[in-house]
C-alpha atoms as a PDB file:
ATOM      1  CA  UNK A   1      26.170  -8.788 -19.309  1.00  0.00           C
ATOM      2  CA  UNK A   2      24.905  -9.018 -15.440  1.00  0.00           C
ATOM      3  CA  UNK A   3      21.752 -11.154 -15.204  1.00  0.00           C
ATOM      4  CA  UNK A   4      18.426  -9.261 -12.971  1.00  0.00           C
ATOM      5  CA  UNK A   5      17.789 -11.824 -10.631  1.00  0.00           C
ATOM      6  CA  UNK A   6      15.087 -11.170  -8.023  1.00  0.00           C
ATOM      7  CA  UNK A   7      14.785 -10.488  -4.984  1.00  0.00           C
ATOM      8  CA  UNK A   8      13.725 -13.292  -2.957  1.00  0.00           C
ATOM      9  CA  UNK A   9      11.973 -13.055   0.195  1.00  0.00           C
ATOM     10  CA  UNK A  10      14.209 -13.892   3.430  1.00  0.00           C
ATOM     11  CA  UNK A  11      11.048 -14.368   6.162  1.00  0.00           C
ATOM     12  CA  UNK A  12       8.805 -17.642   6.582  1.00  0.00           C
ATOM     13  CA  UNK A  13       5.670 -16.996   4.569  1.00  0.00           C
ATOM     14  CA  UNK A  14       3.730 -17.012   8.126  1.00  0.00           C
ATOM     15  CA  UNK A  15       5.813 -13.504   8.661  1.00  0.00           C
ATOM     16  CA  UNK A  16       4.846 -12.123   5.698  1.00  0.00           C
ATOM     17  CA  UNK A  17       1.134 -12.950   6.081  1.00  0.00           C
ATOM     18  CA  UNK A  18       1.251 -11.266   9.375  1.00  0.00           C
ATOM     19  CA  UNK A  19       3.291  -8.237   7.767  1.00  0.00           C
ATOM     20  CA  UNK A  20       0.302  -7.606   5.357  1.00  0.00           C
ATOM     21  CA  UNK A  21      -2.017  -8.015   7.533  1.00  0.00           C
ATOM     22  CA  UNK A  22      -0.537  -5.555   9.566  1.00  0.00           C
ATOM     23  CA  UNK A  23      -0.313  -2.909   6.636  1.00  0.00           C
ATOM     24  CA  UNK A  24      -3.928  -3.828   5.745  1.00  0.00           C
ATOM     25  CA  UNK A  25      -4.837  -2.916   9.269  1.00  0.00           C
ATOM     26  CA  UNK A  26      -2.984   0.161   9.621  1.00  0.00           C
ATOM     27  CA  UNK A  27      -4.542   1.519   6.420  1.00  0.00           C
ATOM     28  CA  UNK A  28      -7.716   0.920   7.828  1.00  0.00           C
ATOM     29  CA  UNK A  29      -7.378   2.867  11.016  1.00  0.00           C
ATOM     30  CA  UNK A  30      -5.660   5.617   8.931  1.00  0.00           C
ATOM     31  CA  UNK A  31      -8.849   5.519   6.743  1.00  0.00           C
ATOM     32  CA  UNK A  32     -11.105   5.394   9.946  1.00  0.00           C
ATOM     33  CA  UNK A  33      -8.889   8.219  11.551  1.00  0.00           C
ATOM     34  CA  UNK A  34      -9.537  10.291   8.539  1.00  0.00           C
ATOM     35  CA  UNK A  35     -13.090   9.762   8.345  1.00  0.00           C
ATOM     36  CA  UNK A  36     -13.587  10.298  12.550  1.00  0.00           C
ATOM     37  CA  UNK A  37     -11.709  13.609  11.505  1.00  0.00           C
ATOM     38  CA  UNK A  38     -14.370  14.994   8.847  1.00  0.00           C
ATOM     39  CA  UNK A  39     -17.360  13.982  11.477  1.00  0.00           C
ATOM     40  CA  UNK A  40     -15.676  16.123  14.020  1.00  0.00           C
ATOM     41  CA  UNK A  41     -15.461  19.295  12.052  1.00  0.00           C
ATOM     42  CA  UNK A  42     -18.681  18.793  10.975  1.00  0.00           C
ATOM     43  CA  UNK A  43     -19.772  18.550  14.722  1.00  0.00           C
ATOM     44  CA  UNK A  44     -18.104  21.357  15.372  1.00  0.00           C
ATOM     45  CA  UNK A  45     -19.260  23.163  12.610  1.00  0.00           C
ATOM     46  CA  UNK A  46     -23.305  22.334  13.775  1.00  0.00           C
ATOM     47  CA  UNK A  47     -22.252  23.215  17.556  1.00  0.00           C
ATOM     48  CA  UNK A  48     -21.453  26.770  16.246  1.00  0.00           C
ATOM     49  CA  UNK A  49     -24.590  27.292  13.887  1.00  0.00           C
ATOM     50  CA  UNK A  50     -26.178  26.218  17.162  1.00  0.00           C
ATOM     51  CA  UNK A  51     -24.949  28.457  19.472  1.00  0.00           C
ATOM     52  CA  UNK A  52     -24.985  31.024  17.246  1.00  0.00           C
ATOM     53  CA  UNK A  53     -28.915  30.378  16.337  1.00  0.00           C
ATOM     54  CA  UNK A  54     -29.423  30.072  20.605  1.00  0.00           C
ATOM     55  CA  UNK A  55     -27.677  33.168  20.432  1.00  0.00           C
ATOM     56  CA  UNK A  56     -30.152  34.651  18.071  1.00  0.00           C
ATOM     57  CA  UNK A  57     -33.152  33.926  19.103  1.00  0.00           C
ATOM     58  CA  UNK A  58     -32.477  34.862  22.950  1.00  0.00           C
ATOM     59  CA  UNK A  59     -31.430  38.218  22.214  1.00  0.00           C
ATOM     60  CA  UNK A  60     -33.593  40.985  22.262  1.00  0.00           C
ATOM     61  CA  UNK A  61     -34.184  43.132  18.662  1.00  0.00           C
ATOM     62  CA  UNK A  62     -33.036  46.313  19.150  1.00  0.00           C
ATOM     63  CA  UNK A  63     -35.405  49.164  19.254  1.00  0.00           C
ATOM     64  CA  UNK A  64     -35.576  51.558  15.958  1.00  0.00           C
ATOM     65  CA  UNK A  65     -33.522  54.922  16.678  1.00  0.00           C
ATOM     66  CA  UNK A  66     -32.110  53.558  19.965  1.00  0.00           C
ATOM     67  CA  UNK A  67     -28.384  53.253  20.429  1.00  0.00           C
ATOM     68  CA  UNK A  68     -27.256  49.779  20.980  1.00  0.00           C
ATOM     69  CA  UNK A  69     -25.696  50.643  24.384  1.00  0.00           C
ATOM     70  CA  UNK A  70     -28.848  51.954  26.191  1.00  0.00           C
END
């Protein structure tokens, strides 16, 4: 009957510390790069409702029973 033995860990301790820190940083600019993501589609998002309200009210209404191209 084979017995499980673990694994044990090959680097220093100092290594590994670093390693996690490492991970704990990259999940944080993954979380940040996520989060700078959804504020940019929102910005782009008010930029058109902007534009499009700009749009709006510099436009002249159209006269009743006038065709749009006179």
């Amino acid at each position: 009957m084979k017995e499980n033995k673990k694994c044990k860990n090959t680097l220093p301790s100092d290594q590994l510390e670093t390693g996690r820190k490492a991970v704990s940083q990259k999940k944080r600019l993954k979380r940040l790069a996520k989060e700078m993501l959804g504020l940019l589609e929102g910005l782009r998002k008010a930029e058109e409702e902007w534009a499009l309200l700009v749009f709006r009210a510099t436009s002249r209404p159209r006269r009743e029973g006038k065709e749009p191209w006179k």
